[in-house]
C-alpha atoms as a PDB file:
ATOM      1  CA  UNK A   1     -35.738  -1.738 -28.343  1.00  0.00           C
ATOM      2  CA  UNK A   2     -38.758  -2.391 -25.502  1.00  0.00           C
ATOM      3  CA  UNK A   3     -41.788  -4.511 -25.894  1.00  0.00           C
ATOM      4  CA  UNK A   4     -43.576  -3.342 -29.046  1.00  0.00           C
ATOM      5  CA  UNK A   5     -39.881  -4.977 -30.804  1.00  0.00           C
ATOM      6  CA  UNK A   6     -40.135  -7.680 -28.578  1.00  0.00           C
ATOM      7  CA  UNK A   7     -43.710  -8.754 -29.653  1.00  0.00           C
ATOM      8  CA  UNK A   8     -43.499  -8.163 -32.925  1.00  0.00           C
ATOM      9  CA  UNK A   9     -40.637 -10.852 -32.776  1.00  0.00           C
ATOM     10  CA  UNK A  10     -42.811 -12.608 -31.354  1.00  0.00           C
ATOM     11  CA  UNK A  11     -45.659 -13.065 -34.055  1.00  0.00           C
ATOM     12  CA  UNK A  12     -42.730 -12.892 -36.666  1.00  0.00           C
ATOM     13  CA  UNK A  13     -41.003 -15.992 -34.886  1.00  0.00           C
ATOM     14  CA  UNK A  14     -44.925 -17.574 -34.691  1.00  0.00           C
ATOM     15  CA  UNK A  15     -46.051 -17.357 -38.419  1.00  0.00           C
ATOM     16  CA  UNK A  16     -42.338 -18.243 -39.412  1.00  0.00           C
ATOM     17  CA  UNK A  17     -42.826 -21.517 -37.929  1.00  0.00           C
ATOM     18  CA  UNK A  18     -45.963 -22.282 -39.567  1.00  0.00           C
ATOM     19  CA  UNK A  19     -44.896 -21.448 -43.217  1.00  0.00           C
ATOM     20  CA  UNK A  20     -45.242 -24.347 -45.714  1.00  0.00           C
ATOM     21  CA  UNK A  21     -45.012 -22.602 -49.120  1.00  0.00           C
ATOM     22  CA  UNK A  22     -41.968 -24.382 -50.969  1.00  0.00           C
ATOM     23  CA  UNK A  23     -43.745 -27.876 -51.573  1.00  0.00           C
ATOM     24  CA  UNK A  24     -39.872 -29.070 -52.531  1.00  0.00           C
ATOM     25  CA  UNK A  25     -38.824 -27.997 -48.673  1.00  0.00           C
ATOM     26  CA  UNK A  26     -38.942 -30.458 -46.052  1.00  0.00           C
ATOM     27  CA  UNK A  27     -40.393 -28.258 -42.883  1.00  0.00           C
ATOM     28  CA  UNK A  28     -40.809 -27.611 -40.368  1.00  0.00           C
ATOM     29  CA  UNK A  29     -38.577 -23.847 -40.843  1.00  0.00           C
ATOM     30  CA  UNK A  30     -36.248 -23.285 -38.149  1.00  0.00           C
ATOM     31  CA  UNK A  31     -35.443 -20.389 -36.195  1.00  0.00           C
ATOM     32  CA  UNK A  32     -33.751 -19.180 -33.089  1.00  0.00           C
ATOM     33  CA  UNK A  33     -35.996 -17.481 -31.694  1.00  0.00           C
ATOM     34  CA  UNK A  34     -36.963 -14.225 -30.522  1.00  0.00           C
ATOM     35  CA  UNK A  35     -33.730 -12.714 -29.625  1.00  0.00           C
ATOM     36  CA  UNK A  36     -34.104  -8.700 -30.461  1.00  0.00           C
ATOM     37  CA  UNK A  37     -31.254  -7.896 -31.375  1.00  0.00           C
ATOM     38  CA  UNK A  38     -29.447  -4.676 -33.314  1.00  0.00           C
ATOM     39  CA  UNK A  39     -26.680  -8.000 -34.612  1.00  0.00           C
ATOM     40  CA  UNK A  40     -28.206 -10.587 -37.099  1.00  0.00           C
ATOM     41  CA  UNK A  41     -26.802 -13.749 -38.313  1.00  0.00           C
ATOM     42  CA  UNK A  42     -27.777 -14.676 -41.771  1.00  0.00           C
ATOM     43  CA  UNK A  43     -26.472 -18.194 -43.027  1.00  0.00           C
ATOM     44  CA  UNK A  44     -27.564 -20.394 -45.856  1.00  0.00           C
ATOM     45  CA  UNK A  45     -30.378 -22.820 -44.903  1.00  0.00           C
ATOM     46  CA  UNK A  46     -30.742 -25.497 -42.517  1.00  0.00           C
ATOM     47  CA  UNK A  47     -28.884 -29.162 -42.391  1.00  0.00           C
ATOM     48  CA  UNK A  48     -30.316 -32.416 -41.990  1.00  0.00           C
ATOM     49  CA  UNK A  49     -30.133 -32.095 -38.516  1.00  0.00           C
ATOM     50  CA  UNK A  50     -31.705 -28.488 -37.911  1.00  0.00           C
ATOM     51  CA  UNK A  51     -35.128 -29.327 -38.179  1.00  0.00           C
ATOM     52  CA  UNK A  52     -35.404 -32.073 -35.751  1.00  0.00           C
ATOM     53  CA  UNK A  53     -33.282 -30.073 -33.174  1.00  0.00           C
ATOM     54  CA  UNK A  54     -35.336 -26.523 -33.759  1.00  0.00           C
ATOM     55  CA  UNK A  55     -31.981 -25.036 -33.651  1.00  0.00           C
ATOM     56  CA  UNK A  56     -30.373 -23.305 -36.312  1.00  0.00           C
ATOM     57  CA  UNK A  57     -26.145 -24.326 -36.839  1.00  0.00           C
ATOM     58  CA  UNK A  58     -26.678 -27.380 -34.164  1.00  0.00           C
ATOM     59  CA  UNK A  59     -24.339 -29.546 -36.159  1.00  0.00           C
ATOM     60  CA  UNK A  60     -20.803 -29.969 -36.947  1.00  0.00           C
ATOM     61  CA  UNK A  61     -20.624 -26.765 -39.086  1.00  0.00           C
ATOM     62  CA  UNK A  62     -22.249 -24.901 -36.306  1.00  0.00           C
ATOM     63  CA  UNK A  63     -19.328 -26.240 -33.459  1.00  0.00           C
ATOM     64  CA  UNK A  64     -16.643 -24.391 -35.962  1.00  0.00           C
ATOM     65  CA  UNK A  65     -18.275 -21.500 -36.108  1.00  0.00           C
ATOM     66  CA  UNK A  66     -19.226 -20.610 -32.784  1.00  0.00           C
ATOM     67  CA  UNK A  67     -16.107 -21.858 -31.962  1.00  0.00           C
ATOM     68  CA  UNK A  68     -14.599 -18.852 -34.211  1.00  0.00           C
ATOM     69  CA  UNK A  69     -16.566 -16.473 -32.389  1.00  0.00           C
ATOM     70  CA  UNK A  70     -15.454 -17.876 -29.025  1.00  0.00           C
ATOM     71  CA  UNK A  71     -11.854 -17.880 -30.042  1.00  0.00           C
ATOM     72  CA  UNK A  72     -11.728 -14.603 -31.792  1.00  0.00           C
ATOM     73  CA  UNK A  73     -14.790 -12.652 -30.089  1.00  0.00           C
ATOM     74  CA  UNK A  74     -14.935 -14.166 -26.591  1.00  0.00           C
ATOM     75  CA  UNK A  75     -18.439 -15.190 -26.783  1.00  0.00           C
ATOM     76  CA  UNK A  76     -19.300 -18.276 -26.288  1.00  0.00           C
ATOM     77  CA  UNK A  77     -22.224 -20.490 -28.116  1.00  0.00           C
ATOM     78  CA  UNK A  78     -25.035 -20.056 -25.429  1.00  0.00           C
ATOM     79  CA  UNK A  79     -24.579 -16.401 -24.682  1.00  0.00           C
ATOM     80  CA  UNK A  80     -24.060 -15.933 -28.725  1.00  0.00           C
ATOM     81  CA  UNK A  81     -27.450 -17.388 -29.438  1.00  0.00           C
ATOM     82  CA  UNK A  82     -29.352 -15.519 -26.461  1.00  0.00           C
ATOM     83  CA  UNK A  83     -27.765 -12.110 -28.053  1.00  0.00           C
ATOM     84  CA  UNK A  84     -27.510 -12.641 -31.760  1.00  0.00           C
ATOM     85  CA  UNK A  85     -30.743 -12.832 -33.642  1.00  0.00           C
ATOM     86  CA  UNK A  86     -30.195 -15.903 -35.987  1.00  0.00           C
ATOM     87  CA  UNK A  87     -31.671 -15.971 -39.813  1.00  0.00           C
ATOM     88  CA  UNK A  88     -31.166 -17.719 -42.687  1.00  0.00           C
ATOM     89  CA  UNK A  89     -31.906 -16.807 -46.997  1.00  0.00           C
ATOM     90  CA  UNK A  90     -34.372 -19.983 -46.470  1.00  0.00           C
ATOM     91  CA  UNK A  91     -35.663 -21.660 -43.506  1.00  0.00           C
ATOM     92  CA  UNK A  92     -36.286 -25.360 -44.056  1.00  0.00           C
ATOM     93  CA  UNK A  93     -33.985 -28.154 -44.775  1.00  0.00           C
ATOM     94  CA  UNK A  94     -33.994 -28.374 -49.159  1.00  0.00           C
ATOM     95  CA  UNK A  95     -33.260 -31.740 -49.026  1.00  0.00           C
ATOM     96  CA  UNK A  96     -30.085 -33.924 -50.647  1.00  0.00           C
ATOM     97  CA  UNK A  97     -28.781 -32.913 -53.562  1.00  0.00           C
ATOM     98  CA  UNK A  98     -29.588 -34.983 -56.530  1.00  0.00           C
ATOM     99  CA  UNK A  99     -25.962 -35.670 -56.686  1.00  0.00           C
ATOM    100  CA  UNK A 100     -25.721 -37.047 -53.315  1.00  0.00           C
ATOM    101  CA  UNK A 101     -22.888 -34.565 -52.884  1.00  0.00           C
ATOM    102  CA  UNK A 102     -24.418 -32.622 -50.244  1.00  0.00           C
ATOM    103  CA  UNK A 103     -27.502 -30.408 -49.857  1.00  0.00           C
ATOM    104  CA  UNK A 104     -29.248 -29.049 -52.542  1.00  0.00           C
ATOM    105  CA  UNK A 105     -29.066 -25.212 -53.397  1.00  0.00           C
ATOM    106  CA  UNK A 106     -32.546 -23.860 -52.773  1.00  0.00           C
ATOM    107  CA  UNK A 107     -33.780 -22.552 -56.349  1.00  0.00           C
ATOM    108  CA  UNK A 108     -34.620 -18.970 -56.957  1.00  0.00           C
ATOM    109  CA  UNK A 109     -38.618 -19.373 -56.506  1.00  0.00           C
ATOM    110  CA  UNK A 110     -37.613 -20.390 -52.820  1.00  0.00           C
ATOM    111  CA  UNK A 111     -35.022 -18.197 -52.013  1.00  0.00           C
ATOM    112  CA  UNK A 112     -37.435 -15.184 -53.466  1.00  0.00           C
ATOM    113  CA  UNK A 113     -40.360 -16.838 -50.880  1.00  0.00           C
ATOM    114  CA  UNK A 114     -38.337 -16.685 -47.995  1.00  0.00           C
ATOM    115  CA  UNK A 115     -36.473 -13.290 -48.617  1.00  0.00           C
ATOM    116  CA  UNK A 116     -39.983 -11.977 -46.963  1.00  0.00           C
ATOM    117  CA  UNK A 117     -39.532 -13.165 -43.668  1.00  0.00           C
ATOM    118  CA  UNK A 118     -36.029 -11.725 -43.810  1.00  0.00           C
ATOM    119  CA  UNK A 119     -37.456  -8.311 -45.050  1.00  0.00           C
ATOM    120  CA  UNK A 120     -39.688  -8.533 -42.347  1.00  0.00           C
ATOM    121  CA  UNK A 121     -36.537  -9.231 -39.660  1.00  0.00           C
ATOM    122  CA  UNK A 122     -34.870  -5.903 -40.919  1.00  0.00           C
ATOM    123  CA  UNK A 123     -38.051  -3.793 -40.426  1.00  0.00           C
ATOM    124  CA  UNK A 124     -38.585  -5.152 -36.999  1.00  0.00           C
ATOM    125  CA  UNK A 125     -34.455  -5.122 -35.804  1.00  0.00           C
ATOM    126  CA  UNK A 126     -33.413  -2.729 -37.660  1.00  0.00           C
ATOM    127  CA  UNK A 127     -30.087  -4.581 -36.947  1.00  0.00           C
ATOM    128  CA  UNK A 128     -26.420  -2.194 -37.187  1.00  0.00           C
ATOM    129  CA  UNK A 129     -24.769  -5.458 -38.033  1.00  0.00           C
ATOM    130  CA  UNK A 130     -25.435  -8.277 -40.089  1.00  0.00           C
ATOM    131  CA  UNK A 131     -22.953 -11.301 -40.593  1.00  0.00           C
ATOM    132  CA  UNK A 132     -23.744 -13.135 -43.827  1.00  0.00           C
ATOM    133  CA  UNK A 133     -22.437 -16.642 -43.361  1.00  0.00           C
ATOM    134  CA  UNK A 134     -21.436 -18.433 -46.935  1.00  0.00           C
ATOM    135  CA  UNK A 135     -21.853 -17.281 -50.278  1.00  0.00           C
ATOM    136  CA  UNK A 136     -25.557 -17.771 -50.875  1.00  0.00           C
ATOM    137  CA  UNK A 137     -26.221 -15.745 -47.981  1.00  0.00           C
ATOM    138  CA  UNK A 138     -23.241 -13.003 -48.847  1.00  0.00           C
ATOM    139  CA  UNK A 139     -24.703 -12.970 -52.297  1.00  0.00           C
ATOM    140  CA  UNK A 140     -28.042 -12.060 -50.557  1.00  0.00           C
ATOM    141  CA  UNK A 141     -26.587  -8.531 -49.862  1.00  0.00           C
ATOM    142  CA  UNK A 142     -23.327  -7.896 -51.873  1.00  0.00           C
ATOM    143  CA  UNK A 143     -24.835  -9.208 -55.236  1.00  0.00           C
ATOM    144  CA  UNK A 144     -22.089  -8.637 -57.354  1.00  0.00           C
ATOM    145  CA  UNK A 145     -19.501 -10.745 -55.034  1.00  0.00           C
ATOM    146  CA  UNK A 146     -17.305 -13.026 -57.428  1.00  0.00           C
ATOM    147  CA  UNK A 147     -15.376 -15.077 -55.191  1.00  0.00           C
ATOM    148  CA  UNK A 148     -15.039 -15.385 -51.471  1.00  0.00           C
ATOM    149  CA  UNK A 149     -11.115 -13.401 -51.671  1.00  0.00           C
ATOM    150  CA  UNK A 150     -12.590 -10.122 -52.768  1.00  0.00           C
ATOM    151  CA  UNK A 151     -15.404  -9.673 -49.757  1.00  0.00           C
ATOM    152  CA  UNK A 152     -14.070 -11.934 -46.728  1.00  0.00           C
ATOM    153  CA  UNK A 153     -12.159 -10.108 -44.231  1.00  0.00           C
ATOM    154  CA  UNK A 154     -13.670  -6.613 -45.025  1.00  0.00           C
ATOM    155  CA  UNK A 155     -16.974  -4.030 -43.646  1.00  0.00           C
ATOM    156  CA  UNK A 156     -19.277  -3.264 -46.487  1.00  0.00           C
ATOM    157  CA  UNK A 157     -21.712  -0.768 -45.995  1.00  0.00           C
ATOM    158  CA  UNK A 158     -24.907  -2.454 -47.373  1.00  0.00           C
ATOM    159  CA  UNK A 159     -29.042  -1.411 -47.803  1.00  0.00           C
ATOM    160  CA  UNK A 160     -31.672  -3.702 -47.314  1.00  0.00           C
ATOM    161  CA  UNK A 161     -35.213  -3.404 -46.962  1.00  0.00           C
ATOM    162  CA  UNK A 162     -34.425  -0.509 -46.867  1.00  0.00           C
ATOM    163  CA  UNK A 163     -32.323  -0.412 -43.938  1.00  0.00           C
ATOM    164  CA  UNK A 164     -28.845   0.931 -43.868  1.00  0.00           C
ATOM    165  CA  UNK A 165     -26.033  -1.275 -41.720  1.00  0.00           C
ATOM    166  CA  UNK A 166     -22.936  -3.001 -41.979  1.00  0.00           C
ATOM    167  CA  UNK A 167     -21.717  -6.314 -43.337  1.00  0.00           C
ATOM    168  CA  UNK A 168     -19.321  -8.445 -42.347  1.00  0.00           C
ATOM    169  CA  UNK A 169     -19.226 -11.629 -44.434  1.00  0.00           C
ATOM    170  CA  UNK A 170     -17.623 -15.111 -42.710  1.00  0.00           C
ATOM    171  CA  UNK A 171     -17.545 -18.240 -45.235  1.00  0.00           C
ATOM    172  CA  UNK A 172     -19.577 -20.992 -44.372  1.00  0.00           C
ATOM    173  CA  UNK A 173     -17.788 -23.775 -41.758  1.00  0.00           C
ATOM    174  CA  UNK A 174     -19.085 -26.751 -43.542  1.00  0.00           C
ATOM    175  CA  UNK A 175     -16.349 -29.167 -43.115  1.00  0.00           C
ATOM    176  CA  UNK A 176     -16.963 -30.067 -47.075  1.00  0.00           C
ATOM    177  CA  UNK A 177     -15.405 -26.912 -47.122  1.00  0.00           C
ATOM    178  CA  UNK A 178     -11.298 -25.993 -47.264  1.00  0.00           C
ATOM    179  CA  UNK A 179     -11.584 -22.148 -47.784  1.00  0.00           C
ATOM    180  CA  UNK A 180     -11.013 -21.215 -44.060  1.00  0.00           C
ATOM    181  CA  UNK A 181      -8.632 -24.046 -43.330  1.00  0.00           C
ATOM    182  CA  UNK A 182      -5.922 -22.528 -46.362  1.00  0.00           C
ATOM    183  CA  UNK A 183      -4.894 -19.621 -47.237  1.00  0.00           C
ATOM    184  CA  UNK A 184      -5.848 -16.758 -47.980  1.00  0.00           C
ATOM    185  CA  UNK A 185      -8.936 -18.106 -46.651  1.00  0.00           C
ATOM    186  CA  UNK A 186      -7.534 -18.638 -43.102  1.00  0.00           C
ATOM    187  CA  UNK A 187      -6.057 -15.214 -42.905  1.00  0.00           C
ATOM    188  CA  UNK A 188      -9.295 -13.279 -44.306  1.00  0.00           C
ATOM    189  CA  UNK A 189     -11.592 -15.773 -41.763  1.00  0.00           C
ATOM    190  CA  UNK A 190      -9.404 -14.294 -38.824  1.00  0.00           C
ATOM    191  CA  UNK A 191      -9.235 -10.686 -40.155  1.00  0.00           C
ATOM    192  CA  UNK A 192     -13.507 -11.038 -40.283  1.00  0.00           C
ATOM    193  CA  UNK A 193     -13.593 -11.809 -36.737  1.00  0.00           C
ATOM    194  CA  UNK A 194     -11.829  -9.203 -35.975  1.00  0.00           C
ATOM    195  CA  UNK A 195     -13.628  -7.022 -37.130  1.00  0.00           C
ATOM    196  CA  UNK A 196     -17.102  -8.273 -35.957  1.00  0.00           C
ATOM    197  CA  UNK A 197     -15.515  -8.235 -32.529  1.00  0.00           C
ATOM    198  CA  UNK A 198     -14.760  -4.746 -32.650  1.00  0.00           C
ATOM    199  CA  UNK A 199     -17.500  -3.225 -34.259  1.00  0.00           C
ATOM    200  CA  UNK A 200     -19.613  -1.204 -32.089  1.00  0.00           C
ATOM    201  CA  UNK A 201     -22.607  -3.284 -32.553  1.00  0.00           C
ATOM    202  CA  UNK A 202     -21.555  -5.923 -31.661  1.00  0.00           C
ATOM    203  CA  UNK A 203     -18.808  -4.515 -28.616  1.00  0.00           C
ATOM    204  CA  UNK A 204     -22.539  -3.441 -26.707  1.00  0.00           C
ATOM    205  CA  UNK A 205     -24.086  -6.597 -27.518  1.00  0.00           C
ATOM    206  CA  UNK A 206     -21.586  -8.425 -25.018  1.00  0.00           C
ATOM    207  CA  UNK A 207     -20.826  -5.382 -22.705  1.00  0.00           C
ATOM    208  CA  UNK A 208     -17.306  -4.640 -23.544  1.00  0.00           C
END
């Protein structure tokens, strides 16, 4: 992947930033940059905190997971972020839920908005790997998934735009969340890692 990959990024990563089509967002979108990359991180949508810190996972939910992948993959947060290209199904932070229980779930309008820059990410990476973090972003790919047992701690071989690669699914790290700290969840969570860690995609990302 040489510099015609690396500029398209580039652009992408540019006119990402400057999208303000879901009036019910709150931008700016977030992204991790320009890392080409054949592994992609997919998770839900940003937190509170995301769009101030123009990182993507820079809050509490983000220190448990990249402390999953430096526990089970040897790979620690910085070196994770300068190799793994980081996405999301949408961008900017949808706001509280009307609830107050949490953030709201983008609606379908949004989700449909943003699935272009993510088409656009698997035309330019062409990534072997993809890690779909929670079930909005697992539903993303494996549409029919019913509940977190059936897909977490298995590959699926998925398409999209039109690009062929694996799928490893993690559930998402929220701390609102009990799935991975019980089991089966904490079992199926460990048996993910696993296999992310020796997958072949990722096993030449970090040089092992």
């Amino acid at each position: 992947m040489g510099v015609v990959v690396k500029t398209q990024l580039q652009q992408h990563v540019t006119a990402l930033r400057r999208c303000r089509t879901c009036k019910n967002m709150a931008p700016p979108p977030v992204s991790g940059g320009p890392v080409v990359s054949r592994v992609m991180l997919i998770g839900q949508a940003p937190g509170v905190k995301e769009p101030e810190l123009q990182r993507p996972f820079a809050w509490k939910a983000g220190k448990t997971m990249f402390r999953w992948f430096e526990e089970a993959c040897g790979i620690d947060e910085e070196t994770f972020r300068e190799q793994v290209y980081i996405a999301a199904v949408c961008r900017c932070f949808p706001g509280k839920a009307n609830s107050g229980g949490g953030d709201r779930v983008p609606d379908k309008t949004e989700i449909a908005n943003c699935s272009q820059w993510l088409q656009s990410e698997f035309g330019i990476l062409q990534p072997r790997l993809i890690l779909p973090v929670g079930k909005l972003a697992i539903t993303q790919f494996l549409p029919k998934t019913g509940k977190l047992v059936d897909v977490i701690g298995q590959q699926h071989a998925i398409e999209f735009a039109g690009i062929k690669c694996d799928a490893i699914p993690l559930p998402h790290p929220s701390g609102a969340s009990t799935w991975h700290n019980s089991e089966p969840g904490k079992t199926l969570t460990r048996e993910a890692l696993t296999l992310i860690s020796q997958h072949e995609a990722f096993q030449s990302l970090i040089g092992n």
